[in-house]
PDB file of N, CA and C in Angstrom:
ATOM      1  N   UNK A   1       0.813  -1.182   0.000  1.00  0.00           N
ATOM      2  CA  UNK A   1       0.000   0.000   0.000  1.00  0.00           C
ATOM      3  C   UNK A   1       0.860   1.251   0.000  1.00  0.00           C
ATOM      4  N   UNK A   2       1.979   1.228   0.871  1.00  0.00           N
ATOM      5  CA  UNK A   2       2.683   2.499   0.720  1.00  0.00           C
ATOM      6  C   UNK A   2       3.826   2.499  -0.132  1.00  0.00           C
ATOM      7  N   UNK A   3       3.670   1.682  -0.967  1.00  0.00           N
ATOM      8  CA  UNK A   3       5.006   1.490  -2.486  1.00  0.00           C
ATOM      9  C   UNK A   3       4.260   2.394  -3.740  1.00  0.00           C
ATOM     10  N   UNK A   4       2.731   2.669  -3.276  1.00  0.00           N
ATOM     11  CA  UNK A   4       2.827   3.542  -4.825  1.00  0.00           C
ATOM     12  C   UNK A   4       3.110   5.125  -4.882  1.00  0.00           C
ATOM     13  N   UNK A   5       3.611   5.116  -6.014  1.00  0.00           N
ATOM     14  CA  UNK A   5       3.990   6.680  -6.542  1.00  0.00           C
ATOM     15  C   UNK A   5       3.344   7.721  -6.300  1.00  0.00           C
ATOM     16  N   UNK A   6       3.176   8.631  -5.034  1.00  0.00           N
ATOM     17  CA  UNK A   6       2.775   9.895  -4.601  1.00  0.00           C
ATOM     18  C   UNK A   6       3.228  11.053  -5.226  1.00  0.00           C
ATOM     19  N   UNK A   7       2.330  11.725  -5.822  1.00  0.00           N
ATOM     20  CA  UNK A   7       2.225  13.068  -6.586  1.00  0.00           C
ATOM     21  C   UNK A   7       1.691  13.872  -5.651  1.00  0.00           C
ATOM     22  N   UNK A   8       3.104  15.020  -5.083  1.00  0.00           N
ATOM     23  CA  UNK A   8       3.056  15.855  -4.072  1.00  0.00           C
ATOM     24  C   UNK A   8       3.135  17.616  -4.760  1.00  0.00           C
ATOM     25  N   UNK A   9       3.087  16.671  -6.489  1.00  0.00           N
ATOM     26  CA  UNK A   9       3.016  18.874  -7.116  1.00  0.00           C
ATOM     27  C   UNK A   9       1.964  19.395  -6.916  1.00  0.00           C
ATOM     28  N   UNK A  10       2.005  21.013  -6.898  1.00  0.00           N
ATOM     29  CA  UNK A  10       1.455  21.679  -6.686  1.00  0.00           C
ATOM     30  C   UNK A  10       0.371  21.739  -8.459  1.00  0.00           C
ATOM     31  N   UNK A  11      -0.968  22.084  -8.092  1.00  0.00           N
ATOM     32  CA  UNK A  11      -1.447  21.355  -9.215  1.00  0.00           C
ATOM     33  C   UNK A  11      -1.214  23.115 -10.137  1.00  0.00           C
ATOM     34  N   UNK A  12      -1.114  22.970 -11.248  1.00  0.00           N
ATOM     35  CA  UNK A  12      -1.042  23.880 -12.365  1.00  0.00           C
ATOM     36  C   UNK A  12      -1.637  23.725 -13.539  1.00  0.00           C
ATOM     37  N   UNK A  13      -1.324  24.276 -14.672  1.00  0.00           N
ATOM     38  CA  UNK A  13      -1.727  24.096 -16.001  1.00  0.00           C
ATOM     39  C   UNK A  13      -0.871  23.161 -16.660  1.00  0.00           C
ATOM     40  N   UNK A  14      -1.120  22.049 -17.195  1.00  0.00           N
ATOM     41  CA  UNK A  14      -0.385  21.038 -17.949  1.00  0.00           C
ATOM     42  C   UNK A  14       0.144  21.695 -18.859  1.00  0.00           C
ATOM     43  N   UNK A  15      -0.399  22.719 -19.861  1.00  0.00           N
ATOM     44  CA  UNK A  15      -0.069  23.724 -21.104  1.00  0.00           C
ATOM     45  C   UNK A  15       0.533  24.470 -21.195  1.00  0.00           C
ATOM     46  N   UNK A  16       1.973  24.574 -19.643  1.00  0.00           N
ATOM     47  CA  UNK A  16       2.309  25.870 -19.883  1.00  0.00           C
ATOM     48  C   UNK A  16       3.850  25.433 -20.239  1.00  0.00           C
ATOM     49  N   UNK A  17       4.103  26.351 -21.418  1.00  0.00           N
ATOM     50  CA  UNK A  17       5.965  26.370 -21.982  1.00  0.00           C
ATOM     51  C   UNK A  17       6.797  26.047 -20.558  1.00  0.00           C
ATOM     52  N   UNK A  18       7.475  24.928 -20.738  1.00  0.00           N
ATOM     53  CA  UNK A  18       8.717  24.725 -19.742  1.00  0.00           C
ATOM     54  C   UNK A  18       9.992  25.822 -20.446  1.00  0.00           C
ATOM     55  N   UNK A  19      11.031  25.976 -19.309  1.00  0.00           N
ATOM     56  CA  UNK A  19      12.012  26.460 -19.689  1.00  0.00           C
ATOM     57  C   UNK A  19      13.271  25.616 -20.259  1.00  0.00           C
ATOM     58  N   UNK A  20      14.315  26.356 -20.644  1.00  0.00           N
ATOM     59  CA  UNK A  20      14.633  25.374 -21.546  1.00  0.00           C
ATOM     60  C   UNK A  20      16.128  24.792 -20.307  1.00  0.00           C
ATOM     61  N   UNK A  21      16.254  23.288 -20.258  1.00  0.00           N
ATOM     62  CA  UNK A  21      17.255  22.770 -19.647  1.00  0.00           C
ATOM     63  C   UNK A  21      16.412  22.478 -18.404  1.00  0.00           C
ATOM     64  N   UNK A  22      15.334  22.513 -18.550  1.00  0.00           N
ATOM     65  CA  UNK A  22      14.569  21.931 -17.243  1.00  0.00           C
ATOM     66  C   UNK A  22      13.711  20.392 -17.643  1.00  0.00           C
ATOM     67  N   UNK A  23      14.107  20.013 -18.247  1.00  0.00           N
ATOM     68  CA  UNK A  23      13.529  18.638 -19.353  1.00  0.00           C
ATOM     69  C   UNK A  23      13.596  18.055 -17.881  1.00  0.00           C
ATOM     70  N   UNK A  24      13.662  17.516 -16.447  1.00  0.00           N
ATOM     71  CA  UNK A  24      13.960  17.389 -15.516  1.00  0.00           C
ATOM     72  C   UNK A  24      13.341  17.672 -14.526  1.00  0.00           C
ATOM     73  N   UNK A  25      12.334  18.438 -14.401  1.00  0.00           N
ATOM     74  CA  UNK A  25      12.075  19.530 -13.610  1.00  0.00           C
ATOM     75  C   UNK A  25      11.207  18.525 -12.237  1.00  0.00           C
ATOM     76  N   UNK A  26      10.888  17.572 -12.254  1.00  0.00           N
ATOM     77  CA  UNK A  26      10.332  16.656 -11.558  1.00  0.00           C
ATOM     78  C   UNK A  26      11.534  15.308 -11.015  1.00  0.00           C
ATOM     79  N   UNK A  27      11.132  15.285  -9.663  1.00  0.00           N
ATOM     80  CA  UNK A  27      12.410  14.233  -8.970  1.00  0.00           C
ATOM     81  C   UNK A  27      11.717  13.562  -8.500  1.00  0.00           C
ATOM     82  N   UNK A  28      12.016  12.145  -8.495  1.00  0.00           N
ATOM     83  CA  UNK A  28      11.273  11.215  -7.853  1.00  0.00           C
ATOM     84  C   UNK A  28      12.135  11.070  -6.539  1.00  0.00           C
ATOM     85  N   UNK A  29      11.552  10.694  -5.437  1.00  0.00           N
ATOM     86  CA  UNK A  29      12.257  10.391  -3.907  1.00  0.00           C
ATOM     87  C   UNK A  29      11.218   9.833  -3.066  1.00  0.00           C
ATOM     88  N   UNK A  30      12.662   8.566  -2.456  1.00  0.00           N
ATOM     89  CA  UNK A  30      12.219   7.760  -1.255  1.00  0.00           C
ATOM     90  C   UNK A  30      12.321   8.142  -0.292  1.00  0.00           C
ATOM     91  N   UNK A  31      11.137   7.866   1.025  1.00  0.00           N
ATOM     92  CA  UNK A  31      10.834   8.602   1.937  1.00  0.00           C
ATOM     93  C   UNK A  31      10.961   7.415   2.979  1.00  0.00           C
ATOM     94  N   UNK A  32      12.489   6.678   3.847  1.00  0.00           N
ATOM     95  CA  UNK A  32      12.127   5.764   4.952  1.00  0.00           C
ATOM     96  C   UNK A  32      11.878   6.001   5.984  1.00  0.00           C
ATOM     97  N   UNK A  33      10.964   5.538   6.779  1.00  0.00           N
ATOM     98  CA  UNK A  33      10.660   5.968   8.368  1.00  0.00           C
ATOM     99  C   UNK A  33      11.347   4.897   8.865  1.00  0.00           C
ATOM    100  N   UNK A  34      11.209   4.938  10.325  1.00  0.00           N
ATOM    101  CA  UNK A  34      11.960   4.741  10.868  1.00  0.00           C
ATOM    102  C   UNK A  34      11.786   2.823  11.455  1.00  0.00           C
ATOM    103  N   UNK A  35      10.251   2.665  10.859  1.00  0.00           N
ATOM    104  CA  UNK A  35      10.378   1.254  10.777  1.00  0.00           C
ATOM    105  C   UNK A  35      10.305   0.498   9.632  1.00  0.00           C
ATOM    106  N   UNK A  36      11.341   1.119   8.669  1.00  0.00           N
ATOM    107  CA  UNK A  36      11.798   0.616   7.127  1.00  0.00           C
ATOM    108  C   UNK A  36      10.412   0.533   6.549  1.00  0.00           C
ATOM    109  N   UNK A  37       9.579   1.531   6.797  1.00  0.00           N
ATOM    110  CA  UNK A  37       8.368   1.448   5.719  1.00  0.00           C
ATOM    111  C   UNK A  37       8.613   2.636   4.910  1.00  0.00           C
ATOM    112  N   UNK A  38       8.402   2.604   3.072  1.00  0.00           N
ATOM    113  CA  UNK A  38       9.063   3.540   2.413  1.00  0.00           C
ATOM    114  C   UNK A  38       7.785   3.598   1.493  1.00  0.00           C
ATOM    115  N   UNK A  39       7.729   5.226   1.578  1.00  0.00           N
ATOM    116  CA  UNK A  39       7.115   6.028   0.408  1.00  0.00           C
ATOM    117  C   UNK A  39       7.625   6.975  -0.493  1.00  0.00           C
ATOM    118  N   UNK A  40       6.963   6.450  -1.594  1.00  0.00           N
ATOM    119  CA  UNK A  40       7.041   7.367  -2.828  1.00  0.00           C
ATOM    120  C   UNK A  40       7.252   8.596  -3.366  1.00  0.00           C
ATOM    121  N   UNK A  41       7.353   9.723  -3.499  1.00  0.00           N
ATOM    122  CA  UNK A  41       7.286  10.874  -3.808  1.00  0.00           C
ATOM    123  C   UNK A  41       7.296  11.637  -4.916  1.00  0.00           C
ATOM    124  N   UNK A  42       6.523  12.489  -5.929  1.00  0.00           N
ATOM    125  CA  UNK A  42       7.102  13.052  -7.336  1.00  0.00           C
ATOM    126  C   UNK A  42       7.150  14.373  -6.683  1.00  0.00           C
ATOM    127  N   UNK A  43       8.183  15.241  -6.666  1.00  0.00           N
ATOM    128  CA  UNK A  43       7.992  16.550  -6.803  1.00  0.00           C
ATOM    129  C   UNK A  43       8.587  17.624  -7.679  1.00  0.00           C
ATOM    130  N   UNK A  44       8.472  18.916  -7.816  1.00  0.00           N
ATOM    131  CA  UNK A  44       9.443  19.191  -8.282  1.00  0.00           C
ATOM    132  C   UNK A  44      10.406  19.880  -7.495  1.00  0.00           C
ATOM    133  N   UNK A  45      11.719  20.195  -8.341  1.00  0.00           N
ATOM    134  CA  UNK A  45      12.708  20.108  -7.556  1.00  0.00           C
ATOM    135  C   UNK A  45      13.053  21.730  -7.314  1.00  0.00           C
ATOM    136  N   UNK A  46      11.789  22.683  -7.538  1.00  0.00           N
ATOM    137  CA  UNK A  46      11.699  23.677  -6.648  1.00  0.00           C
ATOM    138  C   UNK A  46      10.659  23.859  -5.530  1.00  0.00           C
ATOM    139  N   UNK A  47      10.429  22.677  -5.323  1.00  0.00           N
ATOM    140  CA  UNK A  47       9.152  23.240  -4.296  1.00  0.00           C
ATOM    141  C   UNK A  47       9.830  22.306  -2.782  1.00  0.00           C
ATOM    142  N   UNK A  48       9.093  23.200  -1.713  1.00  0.00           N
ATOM    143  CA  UNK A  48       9.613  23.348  -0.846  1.00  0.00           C
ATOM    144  C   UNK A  48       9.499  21.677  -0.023  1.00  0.00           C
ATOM    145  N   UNK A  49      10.106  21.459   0.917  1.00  0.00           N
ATOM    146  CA  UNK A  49      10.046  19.457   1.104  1.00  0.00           C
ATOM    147  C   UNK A  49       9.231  19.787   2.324  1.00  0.00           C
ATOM    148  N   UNK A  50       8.740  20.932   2.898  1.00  0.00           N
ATOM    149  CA  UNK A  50       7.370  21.078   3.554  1.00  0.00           C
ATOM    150  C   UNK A  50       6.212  20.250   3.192  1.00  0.00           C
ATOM    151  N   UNK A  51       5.511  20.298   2.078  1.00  0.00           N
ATOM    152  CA  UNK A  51       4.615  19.542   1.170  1.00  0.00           C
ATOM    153  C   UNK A  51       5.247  18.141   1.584  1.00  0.00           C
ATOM    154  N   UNK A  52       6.375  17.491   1.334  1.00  0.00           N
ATOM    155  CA  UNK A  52       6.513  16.250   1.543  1.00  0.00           C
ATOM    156  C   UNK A  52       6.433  15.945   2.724  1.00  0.00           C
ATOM    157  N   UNK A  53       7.288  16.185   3.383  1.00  0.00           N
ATOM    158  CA  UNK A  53       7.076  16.025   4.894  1.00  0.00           C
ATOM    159  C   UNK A  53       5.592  15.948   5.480  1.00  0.00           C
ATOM    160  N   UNK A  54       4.780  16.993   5.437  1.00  0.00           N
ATOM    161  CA  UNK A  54       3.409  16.975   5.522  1.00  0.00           C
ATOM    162  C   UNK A  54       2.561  15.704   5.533  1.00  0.00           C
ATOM    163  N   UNK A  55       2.908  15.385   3.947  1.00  0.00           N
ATOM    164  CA  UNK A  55       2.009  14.186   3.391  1.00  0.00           C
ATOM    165  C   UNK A  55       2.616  13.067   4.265  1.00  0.00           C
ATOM    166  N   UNK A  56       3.728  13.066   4.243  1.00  0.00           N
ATOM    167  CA  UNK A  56       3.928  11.815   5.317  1.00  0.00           C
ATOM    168  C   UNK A  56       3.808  11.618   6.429  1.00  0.00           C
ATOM    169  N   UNK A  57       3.929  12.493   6.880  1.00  0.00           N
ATOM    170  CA  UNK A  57       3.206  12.713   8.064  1.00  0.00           C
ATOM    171  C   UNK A  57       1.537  12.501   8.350  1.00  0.00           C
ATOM    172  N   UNK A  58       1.220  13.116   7.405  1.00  0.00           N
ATOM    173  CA  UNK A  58      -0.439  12.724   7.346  1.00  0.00           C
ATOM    174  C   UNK A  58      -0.697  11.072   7.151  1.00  0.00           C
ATOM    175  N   UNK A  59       0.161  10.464   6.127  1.00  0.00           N
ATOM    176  CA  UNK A  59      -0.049   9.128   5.988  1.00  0.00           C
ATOM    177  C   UNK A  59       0.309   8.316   6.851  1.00  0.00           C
ATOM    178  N   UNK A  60       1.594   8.850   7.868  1.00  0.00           N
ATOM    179  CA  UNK A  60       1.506   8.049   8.786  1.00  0.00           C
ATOM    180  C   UNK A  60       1.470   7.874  10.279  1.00  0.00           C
ATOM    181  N   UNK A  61      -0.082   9.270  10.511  1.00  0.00           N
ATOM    182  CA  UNK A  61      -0.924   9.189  11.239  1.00  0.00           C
ATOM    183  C   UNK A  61      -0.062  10.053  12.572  1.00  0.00           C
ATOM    184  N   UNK A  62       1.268  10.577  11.977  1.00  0.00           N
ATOM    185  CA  UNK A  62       2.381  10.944  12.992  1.00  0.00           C
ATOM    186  C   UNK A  62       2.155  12.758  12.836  1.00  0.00           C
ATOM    187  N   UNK A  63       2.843  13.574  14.286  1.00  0.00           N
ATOM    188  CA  UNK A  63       2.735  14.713  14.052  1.00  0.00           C
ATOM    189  C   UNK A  63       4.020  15.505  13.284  1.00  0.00           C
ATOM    190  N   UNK A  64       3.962  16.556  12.918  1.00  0.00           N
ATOM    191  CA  UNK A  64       5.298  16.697  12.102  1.00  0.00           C
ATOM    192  C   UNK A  64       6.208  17.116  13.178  1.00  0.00           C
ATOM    193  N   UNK A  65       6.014  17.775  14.229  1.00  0.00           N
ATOM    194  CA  UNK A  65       6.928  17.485  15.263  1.00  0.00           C
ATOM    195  C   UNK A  65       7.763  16.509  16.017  1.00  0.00           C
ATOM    196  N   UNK A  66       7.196  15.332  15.826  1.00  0.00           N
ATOM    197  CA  UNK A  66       7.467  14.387  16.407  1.00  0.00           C
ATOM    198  C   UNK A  66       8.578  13.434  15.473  1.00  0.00           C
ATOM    199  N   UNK A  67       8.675  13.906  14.196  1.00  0.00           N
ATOM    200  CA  UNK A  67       9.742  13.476  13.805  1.00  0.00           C
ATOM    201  C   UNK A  67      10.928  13.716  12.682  1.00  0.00           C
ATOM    202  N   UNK A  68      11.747  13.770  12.761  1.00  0.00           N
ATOM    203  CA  UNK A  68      13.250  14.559  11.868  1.00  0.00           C
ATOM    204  C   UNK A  68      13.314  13.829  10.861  1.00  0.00           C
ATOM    205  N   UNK A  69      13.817  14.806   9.720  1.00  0.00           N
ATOM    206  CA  UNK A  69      13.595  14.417   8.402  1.00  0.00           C
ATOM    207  C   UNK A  69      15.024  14.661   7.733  1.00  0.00           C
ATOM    208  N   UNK A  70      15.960  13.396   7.698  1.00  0.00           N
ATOM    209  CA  UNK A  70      17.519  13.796   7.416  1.00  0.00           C
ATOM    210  C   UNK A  70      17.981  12.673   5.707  1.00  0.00           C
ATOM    211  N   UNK A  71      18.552  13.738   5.136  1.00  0.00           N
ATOM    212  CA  UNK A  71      19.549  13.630   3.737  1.00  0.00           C
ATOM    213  C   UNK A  71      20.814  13.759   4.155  1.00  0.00           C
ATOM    214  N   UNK A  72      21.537  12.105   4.023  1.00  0.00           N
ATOM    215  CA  UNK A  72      22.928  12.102   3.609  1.00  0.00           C
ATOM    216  C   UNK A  72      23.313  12.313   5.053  1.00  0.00           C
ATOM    217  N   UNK A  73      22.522  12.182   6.099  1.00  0.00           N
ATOM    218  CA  UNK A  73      22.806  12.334   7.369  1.00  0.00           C
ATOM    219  C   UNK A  73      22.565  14.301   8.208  1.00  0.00           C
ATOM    220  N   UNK A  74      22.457  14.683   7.000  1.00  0.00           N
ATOM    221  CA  UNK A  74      21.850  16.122   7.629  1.00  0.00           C
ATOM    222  C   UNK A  74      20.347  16.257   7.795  1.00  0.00           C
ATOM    223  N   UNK A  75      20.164  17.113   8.355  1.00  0.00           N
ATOM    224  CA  UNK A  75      18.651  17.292   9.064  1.00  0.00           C
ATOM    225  C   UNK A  75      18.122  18.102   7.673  1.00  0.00           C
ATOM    226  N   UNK A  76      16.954  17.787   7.184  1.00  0.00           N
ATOM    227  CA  UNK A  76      15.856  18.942   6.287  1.00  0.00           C
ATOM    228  C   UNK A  76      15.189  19.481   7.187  1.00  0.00           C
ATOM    229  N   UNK A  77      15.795  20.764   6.387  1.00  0.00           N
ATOM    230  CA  UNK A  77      14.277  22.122   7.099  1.00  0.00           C
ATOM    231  C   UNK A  77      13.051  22.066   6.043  1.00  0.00           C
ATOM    232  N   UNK A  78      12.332  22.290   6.690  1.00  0.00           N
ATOM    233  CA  UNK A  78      10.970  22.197   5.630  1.00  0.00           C
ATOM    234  C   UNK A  78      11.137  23.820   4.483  1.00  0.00           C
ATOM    235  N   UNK A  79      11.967  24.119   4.702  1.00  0.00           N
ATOM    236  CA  UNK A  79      12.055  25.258   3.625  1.00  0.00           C
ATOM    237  C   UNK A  79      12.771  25.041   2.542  1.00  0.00           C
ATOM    238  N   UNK A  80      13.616  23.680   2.949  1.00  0.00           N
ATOM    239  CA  UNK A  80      14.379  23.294   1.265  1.00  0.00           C
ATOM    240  C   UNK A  80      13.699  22.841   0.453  1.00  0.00           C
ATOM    241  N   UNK A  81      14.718  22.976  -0.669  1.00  0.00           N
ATOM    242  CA  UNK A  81      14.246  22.394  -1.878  1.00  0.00           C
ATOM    243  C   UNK A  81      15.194  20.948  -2.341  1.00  0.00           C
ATOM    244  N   UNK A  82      14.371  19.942  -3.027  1.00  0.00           N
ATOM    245  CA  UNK A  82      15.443  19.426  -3.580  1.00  0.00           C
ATOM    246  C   UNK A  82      16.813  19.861  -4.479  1.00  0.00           C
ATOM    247  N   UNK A  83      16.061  21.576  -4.925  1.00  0.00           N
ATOM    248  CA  UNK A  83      17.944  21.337  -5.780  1.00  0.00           C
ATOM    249  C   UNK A  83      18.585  22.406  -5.255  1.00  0.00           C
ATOM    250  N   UNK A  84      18.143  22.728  -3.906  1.00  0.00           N
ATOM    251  CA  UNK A  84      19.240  23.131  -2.654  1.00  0.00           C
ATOM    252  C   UNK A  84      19.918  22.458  -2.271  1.00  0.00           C
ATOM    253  N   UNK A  85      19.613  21.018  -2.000  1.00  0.00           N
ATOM    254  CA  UNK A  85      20.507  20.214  -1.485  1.00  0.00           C
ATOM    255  C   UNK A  85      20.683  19.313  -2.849  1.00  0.00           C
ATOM    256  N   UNK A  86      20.775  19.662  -3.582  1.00  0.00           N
ATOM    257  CA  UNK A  86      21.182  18.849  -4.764  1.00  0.00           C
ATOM    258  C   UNK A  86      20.998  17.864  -4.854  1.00  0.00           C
ATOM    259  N   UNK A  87      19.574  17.121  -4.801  1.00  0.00           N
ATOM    260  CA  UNK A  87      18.899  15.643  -4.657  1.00  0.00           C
ATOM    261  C   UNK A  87      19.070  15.600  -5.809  1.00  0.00           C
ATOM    262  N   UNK A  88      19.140  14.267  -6.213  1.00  0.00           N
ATOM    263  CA  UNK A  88      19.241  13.696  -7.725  1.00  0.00           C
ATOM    264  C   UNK A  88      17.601  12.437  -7.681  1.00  0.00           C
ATOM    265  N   UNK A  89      17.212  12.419  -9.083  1.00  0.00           N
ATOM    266  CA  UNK A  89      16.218  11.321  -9.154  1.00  0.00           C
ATOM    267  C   UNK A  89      16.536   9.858  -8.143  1.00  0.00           C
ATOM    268  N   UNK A  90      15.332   9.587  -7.496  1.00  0.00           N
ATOM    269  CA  UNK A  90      15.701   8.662  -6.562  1.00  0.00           C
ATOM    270  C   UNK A  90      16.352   8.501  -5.299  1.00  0.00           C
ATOM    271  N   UNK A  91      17.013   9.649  -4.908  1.00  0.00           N
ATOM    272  CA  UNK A  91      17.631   9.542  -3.606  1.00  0.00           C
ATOM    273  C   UNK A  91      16.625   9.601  -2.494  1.00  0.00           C
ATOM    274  N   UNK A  92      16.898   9.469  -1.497  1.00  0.00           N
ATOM    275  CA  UNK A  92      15.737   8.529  -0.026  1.00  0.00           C
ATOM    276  C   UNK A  92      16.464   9.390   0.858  1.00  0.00           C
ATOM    277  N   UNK A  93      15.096   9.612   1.674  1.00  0.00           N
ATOM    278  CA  UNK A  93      14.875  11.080   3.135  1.00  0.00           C
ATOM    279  C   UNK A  93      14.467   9.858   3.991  1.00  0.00           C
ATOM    280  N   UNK A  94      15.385   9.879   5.169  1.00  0.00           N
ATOM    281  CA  UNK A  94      15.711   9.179   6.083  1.00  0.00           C
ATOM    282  C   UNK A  94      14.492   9.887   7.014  1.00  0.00           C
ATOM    283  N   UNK A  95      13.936   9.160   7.910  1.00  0.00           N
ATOM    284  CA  UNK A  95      12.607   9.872   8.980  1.00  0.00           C
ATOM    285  C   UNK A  95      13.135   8.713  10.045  1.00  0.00           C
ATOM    286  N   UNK A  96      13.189   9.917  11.532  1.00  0.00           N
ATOM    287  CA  UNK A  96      13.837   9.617  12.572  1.00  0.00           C
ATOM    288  C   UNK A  96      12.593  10.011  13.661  1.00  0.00           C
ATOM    289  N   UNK A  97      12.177   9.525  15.178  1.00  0.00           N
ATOM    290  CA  UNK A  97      11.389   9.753  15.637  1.00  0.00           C
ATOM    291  C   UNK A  97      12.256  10.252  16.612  1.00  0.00           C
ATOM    292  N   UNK A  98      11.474  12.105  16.765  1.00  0.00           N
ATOM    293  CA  UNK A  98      12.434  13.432  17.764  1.00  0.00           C
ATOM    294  C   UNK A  98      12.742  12.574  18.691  1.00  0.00           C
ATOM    295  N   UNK A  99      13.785  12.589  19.762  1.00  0.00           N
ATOM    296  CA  UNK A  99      13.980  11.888  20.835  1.00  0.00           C
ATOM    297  C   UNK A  99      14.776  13.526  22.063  1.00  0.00           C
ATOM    298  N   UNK A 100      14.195  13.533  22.568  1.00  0.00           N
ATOM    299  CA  UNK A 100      14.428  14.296  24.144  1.00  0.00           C
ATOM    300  C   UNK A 100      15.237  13.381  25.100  1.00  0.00           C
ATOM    301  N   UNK A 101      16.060  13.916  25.712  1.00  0.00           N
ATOM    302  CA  UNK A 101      16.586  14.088  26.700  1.00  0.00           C
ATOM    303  C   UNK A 101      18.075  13.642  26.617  1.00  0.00           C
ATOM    304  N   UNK A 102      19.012  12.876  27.640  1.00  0.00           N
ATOM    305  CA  UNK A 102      19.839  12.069  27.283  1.00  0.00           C
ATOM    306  C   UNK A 102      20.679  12.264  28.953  1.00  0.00           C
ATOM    307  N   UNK A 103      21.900  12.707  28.797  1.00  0.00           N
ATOM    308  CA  UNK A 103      22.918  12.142  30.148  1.00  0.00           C
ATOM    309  C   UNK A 103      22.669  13.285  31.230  1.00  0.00           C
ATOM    310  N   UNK A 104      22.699  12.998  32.505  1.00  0.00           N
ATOM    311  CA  UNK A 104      22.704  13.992  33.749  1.00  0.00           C
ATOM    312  C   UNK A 104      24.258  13.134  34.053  1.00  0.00           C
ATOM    313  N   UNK A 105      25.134  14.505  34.372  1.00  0.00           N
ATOM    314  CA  UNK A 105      25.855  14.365  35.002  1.00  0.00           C
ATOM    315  C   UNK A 105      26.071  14.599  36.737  1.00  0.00           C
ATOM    316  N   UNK A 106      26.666  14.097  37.501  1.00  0.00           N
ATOM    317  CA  UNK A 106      26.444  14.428  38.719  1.00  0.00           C
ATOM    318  C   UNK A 106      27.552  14.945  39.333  1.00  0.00           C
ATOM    319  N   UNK A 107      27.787  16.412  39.833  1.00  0.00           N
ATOM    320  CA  UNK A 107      29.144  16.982  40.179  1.00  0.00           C
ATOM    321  C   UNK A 107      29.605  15.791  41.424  1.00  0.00           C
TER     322      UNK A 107
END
């Protein structure tokens, strides 16, 4: 159920002139959470990974707070874009569940 191809563009006019060297302009990307369940993604590779994040979040019933969204081992802000961070077709957004707290030291 969550292997098919999610279309996360923003909807537009099918009819309108692309620019030229953008033959490309759409990236496909894998989305793993954190219990190796992986979704789909089409977007394009100016729109913001807010929209993605979102949807997955919505699909998997989780809040968007509650969990970190990391490329190549860095954290995504929901304000990037894929060709800020220079995603290529197919590369996979790692989803981590936030974790609080960690060591007390004791003088």
């Amino acid at each position: 159920m969550s292997s098919t191809p999610t279309s996360v563009q923003p909807t537009g006019q099918s009819g309108e002139s692309k620019k030229e060297g953008t033959s490309t302009e759409h990236i496909n990307l894998k989305v793993v959470g954190s219990d190796h369940n992986e979704m789909f993604f089409k977007i394009k590779r100016t729109t913001q990974l807010k929209k993605l994040m979102d949807a997955f979040c919505e699909r998997q019933g989780k809040a968007f707070n509650s969990l970190r969204f990391l490329y190549d081992g860095e954290r995504v802000q929901p304000h990037n874009t894929p060709l800020e961070l220079e995603m290529e077709d197919g590369d996979a957004i790692d989803v981590m569940v936030e974790q609080t707290g960690g060591c007390i030291q004791c003088c």
